[in-house]
PDB file of N, CA and C in Angstrom:
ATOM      1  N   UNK A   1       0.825  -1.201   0.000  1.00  0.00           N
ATOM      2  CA  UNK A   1       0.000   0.000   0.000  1.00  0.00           C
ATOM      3  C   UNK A   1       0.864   1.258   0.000  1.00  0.00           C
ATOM      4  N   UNK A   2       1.601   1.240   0.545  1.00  0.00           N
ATOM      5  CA  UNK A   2       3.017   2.113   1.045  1.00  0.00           C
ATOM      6  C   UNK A   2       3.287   2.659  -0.540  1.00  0.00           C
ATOM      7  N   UNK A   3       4.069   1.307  -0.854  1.00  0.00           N
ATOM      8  CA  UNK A   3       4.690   1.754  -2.174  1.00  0.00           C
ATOM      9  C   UNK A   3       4.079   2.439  -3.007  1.00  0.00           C
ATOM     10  N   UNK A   4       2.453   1.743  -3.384  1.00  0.00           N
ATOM     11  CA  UNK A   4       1.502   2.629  -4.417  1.00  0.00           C
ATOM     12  C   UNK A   4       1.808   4.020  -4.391  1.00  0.00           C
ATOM     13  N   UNK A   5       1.427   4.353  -3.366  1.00  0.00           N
ATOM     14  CA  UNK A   5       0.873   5.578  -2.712  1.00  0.00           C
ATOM     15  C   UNK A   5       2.549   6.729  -2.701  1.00  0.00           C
ATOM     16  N   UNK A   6       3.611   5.948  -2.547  1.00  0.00           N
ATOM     17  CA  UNK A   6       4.604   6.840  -2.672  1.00  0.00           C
ATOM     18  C   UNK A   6       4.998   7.248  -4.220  1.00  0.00           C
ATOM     19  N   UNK A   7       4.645   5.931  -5.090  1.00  0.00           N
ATOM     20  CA  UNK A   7       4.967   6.168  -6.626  1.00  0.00           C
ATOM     21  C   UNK A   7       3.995   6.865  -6.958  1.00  0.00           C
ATOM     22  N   UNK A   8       2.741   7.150  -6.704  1.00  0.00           N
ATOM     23  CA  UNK A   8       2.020   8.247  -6.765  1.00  0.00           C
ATOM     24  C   UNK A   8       2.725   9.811  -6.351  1.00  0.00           C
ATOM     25  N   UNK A   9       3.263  10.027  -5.244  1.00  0.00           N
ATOM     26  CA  UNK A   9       3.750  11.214  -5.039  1.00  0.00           C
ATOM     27  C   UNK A   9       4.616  11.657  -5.985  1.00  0.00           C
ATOM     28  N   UNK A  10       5.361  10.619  -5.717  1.00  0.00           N
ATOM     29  CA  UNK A  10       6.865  11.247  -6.918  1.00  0.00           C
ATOM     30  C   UNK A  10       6.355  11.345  -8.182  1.00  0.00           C
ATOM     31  N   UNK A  11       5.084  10.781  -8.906  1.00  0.00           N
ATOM     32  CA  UNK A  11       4.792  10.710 -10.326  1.00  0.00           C
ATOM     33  C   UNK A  11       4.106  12.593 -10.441  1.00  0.00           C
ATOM     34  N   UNK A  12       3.724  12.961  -9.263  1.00  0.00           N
ATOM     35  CA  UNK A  12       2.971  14.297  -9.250  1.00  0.00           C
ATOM     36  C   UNK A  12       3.985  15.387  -8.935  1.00  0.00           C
ATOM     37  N   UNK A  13       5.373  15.005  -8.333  1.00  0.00           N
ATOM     38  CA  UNK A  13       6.580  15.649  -7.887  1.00  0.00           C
ATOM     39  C   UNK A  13       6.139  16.189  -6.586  1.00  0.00           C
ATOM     40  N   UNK A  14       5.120  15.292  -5.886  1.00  0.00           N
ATOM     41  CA  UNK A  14       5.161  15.490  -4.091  1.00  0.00           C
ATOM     42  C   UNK A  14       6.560  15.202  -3.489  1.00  0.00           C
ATOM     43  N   UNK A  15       7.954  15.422  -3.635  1.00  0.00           N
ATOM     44  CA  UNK A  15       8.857  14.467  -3.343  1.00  0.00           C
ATOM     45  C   UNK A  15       8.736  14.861  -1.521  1.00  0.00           C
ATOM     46  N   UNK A  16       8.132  16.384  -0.861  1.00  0.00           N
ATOM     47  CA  UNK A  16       8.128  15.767   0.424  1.00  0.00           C
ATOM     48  C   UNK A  16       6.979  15.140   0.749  1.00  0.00           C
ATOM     49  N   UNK A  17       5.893  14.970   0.377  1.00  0.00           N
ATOM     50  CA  UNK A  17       5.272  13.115   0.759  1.00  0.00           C
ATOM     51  C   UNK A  17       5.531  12.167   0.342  1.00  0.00           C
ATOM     52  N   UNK A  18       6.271  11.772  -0.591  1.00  0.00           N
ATOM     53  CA  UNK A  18       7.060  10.934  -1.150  1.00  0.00           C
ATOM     54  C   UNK A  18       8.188  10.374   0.241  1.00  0.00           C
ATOM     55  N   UNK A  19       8.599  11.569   0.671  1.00  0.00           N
ATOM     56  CA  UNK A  19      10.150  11.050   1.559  1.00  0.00           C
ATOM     57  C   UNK A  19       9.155  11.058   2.569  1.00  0.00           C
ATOM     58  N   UNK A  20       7.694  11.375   3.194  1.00  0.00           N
ATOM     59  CA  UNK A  20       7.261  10.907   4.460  1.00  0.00           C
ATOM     60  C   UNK A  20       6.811   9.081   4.169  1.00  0.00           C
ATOM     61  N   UNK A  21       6.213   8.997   2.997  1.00  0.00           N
ATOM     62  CA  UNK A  21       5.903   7.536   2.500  1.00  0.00           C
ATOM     63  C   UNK A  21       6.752   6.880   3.061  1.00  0.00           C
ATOM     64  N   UNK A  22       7.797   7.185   2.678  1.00  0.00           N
ATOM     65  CA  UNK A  22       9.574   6.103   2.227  1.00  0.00           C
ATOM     66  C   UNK A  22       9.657   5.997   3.498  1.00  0.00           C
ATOM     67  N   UNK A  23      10.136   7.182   4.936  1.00  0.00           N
ATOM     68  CA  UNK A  23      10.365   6.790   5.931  1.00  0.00           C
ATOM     69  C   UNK A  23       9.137   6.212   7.259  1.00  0.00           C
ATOM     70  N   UNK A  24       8.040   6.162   6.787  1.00  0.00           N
ATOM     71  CA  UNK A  24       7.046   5.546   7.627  1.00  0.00           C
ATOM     72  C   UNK A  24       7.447   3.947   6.997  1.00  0.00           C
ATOM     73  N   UNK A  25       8.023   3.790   5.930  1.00  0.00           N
ATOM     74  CA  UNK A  25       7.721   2.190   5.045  1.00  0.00           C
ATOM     75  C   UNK A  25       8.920   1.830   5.826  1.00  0.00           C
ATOM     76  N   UNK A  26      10.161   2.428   5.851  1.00  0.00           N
ATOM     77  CA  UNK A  26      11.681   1.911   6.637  1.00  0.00           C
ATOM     78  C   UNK A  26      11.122   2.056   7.982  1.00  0.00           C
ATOM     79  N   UNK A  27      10.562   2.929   8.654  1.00  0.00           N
ATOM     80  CA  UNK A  27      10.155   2.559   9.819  1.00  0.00           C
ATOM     81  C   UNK A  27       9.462   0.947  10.381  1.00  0.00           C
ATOM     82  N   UNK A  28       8.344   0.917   9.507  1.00  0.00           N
ATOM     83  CA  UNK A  28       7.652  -0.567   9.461  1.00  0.00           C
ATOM     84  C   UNK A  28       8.517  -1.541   9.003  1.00  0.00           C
ATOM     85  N   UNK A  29       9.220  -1.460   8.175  1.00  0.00           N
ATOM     86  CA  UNK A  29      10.387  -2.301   8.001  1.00  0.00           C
ATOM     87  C   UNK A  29      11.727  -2.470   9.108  1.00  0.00           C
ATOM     88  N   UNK A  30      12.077  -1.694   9.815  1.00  0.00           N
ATOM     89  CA  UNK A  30      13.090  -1.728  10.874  1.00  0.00           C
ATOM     90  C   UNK A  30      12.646  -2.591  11.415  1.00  0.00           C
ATOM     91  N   UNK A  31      11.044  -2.613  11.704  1.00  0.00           N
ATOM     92  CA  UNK A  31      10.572  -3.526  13.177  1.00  0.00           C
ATOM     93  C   UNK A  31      10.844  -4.924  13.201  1.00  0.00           C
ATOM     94  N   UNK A  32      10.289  -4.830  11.471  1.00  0.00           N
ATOM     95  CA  UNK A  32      10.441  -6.780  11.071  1.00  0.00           C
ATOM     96  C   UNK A  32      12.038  -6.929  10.948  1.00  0.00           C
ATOM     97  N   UNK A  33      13.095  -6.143  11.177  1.00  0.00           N
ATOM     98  CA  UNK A  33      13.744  -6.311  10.629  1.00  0.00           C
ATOM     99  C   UNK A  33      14.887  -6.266   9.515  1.00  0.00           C
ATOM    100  N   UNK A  34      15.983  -6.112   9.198  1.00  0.00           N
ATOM    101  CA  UNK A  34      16.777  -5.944   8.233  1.00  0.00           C
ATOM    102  C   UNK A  34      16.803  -6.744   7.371  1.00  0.00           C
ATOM    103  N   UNK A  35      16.689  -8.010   7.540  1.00  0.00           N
ATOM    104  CA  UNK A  35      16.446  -9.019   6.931  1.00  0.00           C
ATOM    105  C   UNK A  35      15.220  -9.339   6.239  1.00  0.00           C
ATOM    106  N   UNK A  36      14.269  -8.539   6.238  1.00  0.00           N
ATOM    107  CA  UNK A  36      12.873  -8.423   6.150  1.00  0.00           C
ATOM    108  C   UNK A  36      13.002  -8.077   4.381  1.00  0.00           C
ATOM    109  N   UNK A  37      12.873  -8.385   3.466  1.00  0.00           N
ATOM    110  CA  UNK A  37      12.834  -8.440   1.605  1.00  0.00           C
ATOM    111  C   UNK A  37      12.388  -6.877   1.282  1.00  0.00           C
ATOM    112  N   UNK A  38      11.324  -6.275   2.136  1.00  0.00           N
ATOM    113  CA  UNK A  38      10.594  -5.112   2.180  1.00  0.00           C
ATOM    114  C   UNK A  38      11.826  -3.883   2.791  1.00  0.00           C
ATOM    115  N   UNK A  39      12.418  -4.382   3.272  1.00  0.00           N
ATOM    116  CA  UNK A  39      13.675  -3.438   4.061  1.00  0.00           C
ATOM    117  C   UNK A  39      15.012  -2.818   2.876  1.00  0.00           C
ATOM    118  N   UNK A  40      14.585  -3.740   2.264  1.00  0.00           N
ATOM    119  CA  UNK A  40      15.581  -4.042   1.178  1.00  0.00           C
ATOM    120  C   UNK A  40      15.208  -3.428  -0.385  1.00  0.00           C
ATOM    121  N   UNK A  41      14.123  -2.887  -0.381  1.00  0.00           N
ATOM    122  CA  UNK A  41      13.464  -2.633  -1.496  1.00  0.00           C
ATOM    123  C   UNK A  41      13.025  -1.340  -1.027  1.00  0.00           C
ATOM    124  N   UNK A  42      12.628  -0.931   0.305  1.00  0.00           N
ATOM    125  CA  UNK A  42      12.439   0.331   0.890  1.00  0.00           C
ATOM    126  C   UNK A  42      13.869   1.293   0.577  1.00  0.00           C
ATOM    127  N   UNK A  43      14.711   0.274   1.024  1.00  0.00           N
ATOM    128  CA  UNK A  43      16.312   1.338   1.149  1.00  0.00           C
ATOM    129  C   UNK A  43      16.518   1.334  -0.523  1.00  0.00           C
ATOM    130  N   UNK A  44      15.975   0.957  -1.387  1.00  0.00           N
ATOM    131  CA  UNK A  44      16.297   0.485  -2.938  1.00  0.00           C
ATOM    132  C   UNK A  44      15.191   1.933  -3.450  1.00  0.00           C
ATOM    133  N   UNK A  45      14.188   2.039  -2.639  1.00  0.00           N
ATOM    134  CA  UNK A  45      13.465   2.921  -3.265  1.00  0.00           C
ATOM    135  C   UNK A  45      13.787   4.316  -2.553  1.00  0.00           C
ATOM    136  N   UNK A  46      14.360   4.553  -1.232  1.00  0.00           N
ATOM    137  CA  UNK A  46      15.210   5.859  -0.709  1.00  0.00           C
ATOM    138  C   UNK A  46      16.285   6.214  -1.362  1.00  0.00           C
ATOM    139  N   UNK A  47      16.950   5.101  -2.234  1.00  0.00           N
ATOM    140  CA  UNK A  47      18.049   5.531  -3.094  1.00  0.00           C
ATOM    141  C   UNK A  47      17.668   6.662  -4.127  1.00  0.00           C
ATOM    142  N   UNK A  48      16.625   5.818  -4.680  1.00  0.00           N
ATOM    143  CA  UNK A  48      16.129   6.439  -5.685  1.00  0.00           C
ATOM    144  C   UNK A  48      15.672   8.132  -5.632  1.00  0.00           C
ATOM    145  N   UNK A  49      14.730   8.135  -4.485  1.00  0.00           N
ATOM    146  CA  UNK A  49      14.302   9.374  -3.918  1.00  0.00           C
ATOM    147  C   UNK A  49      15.828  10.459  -3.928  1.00  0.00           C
ATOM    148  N   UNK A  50      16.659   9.811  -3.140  1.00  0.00           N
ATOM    149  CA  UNK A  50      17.827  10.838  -3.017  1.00  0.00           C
ATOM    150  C   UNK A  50      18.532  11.388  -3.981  1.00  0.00           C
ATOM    151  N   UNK A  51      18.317  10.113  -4.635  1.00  0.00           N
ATOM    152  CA  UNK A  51      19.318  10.353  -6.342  1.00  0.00           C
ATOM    153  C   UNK A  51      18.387  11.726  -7.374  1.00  0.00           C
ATOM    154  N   UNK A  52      16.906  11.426  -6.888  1.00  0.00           N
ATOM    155  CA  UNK A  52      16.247  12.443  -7.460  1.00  0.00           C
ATOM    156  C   UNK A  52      16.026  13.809  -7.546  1.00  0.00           C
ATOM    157  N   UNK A  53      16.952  14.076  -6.131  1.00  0.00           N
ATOM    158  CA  UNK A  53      16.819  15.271  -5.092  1.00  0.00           C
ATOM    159  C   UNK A  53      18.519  15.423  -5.421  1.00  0.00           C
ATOM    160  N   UNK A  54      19.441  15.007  -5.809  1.00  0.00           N
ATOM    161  CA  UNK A  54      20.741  15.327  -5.932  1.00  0.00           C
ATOM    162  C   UNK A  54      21.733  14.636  -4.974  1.00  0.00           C
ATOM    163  N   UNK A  55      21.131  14.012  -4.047  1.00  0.00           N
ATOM    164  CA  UNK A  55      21.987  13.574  -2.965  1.00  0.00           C
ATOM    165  C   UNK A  55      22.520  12.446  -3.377  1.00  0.00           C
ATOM    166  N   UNK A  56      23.651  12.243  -4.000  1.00  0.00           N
ATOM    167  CA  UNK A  56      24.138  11.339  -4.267  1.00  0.00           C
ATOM    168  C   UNK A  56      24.637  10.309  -3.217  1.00  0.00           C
ATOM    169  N   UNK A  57      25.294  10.925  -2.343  1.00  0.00           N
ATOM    170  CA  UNK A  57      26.306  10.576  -1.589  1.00  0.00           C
ATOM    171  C   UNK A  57      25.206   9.476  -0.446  1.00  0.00           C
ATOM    172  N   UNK A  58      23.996  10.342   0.047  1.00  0.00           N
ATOM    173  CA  UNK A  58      23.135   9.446   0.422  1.00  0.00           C
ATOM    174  C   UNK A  58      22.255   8.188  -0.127  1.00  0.00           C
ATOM    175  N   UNK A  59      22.477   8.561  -1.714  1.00  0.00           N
ATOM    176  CA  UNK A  59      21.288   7.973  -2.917  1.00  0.00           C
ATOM    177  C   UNK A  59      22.393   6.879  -2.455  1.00  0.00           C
ATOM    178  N   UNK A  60      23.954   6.436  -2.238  1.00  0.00           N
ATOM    179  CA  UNK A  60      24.915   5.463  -2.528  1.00  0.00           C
ATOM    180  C   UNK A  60      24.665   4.846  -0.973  1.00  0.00           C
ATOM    181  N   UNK A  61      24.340   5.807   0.043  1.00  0.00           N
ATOM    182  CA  UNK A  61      24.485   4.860   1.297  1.00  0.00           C
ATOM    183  C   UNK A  61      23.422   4.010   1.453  1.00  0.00           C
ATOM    184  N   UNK A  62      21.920   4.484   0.907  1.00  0.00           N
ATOM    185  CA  UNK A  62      20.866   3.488   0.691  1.00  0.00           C
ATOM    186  C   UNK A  62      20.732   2.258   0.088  1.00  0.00           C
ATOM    187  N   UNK A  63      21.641   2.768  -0.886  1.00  0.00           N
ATOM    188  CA  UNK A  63      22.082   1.267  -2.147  1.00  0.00           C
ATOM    189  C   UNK A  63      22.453   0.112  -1.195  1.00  0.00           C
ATOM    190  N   UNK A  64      23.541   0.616  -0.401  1.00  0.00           N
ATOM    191  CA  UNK A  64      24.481   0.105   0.317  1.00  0.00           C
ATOM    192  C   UNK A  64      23.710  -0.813   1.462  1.00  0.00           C
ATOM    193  N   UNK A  65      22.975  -0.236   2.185  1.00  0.00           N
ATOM    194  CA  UNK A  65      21.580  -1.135   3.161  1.00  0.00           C
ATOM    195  C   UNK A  65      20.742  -2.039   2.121  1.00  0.00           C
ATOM    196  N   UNK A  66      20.593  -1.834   1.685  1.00  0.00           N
ATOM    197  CA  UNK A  66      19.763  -2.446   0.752  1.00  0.00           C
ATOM    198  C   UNK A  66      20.542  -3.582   0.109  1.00  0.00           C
ATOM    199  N   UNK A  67      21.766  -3.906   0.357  1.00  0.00           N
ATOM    200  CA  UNK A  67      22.642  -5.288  -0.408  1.00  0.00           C
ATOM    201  C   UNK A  67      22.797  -6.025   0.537  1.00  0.00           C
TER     202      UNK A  67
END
């Protein structure tokens, strides 16, 4: 539901409800876990967000959780 709803923001260029989406979804994901497939695809989709916004340096540390 998460995800829908965030690829919705970014498709309208909400990118700050977009980055509240992303970190309520890593939040729910911390709980289950790092190991959790959703944790991993959350930090895969914060990359993205950052990379969109210029932050490279962060867009690379998300990558990085996410492997």
């Amino acid at each position: 539901m998460l995800e829908v709803w965030n690829h919705e923001r970014i498709a309208t260029g909400d990118l700050v409800g977009a980055y509240r989406v992303l970190r309520d979804a890593d939040d729910q994901a911390a709980v289950d876990g790092i190991s959790n497939p959703l944790a991993a695809v959350t930090a895969n989709n914060l990359a993205c967000y950052h990379r969109r916004c210029g932050r490279l340096r962060q867009a690379l540390a998300e990558l990085r959780r996410a492997t």
